[in-house]
Protein backbone atom coordinates (compact mmCIF):
# COMPACT_ATOMS: atom_id res chain seq x y z
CA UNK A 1 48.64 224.47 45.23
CA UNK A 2 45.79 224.05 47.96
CA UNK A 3 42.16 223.43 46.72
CA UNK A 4 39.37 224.29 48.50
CA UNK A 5 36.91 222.93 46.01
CA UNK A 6 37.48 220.19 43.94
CA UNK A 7 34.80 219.43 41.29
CA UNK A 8 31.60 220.97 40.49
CA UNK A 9 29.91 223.88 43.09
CA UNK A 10 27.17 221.94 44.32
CA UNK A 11 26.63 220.07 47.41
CA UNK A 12 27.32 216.48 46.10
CA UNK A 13 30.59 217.71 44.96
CA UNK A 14 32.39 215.70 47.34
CA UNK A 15 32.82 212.19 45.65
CA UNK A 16 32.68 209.62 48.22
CA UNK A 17 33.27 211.79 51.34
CA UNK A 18 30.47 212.56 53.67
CA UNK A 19 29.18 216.07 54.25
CA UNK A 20 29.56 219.61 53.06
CA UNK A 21 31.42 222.79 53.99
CA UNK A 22 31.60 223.99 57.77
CA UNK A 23 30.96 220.27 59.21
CA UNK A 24 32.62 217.70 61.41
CA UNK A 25 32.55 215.32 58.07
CA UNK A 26 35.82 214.39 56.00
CA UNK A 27 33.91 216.49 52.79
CA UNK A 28 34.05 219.58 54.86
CA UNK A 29 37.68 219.49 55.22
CA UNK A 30 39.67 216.88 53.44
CA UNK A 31 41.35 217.95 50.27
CA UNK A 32 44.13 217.36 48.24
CA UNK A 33 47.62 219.24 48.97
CA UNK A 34 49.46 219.25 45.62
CA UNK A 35 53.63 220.10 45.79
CA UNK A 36 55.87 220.21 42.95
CA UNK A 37 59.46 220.81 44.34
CA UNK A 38 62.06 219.20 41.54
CA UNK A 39 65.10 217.78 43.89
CA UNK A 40 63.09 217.44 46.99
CA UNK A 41 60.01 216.09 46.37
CA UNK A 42 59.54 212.73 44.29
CA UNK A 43 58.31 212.96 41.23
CA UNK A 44 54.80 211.09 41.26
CA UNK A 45 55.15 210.11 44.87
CA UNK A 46 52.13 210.08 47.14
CA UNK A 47 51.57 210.73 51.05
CA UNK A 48 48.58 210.07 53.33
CA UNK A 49 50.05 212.01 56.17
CA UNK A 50 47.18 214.64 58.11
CA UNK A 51 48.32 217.57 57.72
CA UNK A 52 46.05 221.00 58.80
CA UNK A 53 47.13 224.56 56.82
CA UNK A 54 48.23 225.75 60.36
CA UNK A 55 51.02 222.97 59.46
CA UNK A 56 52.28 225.61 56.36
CA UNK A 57 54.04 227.86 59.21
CA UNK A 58 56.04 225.21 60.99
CA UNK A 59 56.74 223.80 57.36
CA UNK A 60 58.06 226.96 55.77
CA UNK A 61 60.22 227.87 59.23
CA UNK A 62 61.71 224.43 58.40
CA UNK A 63 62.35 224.71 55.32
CA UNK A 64 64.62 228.45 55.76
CA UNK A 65 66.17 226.74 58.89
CA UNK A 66 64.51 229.32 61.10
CA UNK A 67 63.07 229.50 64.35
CA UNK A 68 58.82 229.79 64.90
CA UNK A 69 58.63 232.66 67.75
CA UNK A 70 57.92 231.18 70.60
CA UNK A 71 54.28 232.91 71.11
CA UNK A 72 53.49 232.40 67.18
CA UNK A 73 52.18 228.71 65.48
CA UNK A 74 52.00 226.53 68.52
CA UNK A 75 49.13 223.75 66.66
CA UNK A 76 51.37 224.41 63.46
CA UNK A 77 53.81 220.91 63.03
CA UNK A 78 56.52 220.65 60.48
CA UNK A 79 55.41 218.18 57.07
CA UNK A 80 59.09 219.29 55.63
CA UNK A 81 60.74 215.46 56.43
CA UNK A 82 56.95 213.74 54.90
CA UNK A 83 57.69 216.00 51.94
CA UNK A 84 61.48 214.63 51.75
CA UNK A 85 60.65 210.97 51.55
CA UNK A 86 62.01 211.03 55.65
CA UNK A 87 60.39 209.30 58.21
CA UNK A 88 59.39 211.71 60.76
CA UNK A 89 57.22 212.65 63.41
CA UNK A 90 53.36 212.23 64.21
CA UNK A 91 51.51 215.01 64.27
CA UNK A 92 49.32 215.32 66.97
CA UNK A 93 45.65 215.28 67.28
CA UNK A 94 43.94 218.35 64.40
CA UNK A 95 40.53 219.23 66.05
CA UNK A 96 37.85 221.09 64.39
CA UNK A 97 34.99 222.79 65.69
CA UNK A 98 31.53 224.50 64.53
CA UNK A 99 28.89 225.40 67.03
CA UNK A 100 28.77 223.05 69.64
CA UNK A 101 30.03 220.00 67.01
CA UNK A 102 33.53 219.21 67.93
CA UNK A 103 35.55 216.39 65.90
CA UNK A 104 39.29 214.97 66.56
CA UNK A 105 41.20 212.98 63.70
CA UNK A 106 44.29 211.34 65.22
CA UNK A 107 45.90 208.65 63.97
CA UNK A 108 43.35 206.49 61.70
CA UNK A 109 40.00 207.57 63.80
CA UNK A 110 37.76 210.15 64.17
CA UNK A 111 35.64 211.01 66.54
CA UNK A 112 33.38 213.28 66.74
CA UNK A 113 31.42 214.77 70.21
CA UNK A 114 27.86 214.48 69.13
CA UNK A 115 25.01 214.03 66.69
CA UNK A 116 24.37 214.78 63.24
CA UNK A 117 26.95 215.90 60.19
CA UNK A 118 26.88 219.87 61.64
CA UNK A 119 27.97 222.63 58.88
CA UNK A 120 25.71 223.73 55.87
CA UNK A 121 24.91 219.41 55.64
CA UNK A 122 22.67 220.08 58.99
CA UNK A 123 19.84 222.03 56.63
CA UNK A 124 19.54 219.94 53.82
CA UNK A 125 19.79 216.17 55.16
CA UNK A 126 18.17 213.52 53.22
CA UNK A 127 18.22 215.81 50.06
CA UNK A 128 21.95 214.38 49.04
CA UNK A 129 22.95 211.05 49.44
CA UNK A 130 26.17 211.78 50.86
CA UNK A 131 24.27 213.48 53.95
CA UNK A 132 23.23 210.87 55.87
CA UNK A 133 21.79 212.12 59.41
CA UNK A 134 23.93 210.50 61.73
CA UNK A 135 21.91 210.43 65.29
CA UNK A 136 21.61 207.05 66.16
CA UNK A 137 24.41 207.51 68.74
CA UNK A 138 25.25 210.25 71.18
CA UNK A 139 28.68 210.60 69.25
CA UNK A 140 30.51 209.41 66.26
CA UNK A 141 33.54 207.35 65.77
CA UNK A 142 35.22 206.49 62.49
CA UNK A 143 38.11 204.26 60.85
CA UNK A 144 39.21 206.82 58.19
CA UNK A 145 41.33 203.85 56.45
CA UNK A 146 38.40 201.73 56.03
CA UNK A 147 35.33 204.04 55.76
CA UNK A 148 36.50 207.53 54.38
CA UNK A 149 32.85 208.15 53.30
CA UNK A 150 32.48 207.81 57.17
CA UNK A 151 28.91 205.68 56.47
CA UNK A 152 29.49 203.38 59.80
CA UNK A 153 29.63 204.79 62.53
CA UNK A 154 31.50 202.31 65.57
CA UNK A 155 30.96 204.29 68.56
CA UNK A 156 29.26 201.51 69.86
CA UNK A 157 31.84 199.01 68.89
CA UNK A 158 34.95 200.63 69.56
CA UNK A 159 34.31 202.22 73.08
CA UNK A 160 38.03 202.09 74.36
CA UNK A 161 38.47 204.42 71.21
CA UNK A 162 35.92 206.62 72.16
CA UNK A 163 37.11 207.27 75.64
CA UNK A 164 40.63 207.35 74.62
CA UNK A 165 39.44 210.83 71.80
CA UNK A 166 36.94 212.00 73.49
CA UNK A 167 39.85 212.45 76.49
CA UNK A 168 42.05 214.17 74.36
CA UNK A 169 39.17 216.28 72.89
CA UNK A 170 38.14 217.45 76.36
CA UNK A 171 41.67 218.34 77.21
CA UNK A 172 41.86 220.48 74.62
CA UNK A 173 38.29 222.17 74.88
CA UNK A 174 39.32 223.11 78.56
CA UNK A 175 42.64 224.38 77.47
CA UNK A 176 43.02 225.15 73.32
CA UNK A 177 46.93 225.96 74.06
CA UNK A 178 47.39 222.64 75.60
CA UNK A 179 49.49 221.38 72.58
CA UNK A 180 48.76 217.15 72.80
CA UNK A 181 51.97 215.11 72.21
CA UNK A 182 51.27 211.48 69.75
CA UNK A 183 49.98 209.08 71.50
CA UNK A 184 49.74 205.09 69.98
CA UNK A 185 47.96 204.76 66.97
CA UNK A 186 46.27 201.68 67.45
């Protein structure tokens, strides 16, 4: 079962998650992917893993033992070993984009190429507390597994990190079928 909306239909409907549909923010995008698959999947068991619904196709081919088409799901990447308990492969970068607001989760960061939360959030800021305006840098950078609410911002801080996604997220922008292989995580 995939959920697009989880809770109430109202803009603070995103618990402790930053921002609303259409944005660069984790509550524009992150939700919970629920399996039940008796003999596969442990009962109760829980994984972190990123994983983008172009990721379903690659999945699904695994799962029947078949073959993508060559020309057909090249930014889909197999979950089918996280979903087995097996240790598996990274996935590489997901990258989202709205206007002119590009962001790029990989590994534990986030970065995002410019001012302000983007999406439906851009209209109403200071009217929610979860929309905070965000434009005290020329970009944002984020450790998802300390700050999921993404409230502080280290783009200042972490500039190594900013070079090293912001790279990877011009790559892409200049060619989108450029599929980027893991890098480190660190």
């Amino acid at each position: 079962m995939v959920s697009e909306q989880c809770g109430e239909y109202e803009p603070n409907s995103v618990g402790p998650l930053s921002g609303m549909k259409g944005g660069g923010l984790e509550g524009c995008h992150r939700m919970p992917f629920i399996v039940r698959w008796p003999g596969k999947v442990a009962l109760n068991s829980l994984n972190s893993r990123l994983l983008c619904y172009t990721d379903i196709f690659a999945t699904i081919a695994d799962i029947l033992k078949k073959p993508m088409p060559i020309d057909a799901g090249e930014d889909s990447v197999s979950f089918y070993k996280q979903l087995t308990g097996e240790k598996g492969n990274d996935r590489p970068p997901v990258i989202h984009g709205n206007g002119d607001l590009y962001s790029i989760i990989y590994g534990d960061w986030k970065y995002i190429n410019g001012k302000g939360p983007g999406g439906f959030s851009q209209g109403i800021i200071g009217e929610f507390p979860n929309i905070l305006s965000r434009d005290e840098y020329e970009g944002q950078l984020y450790l998802l597994t300390e700050d999921v609410g993404e409230r502080k911002n280290l783009y200042v801080q972490n500039p190594q990190k900013v070079k090293e996604l912001s790279g990877m997220l011009d790559i892409y922008l200049k060619k989108p079928t450029r599929t980027l292989k893991p890098l480190s995580h660190n």
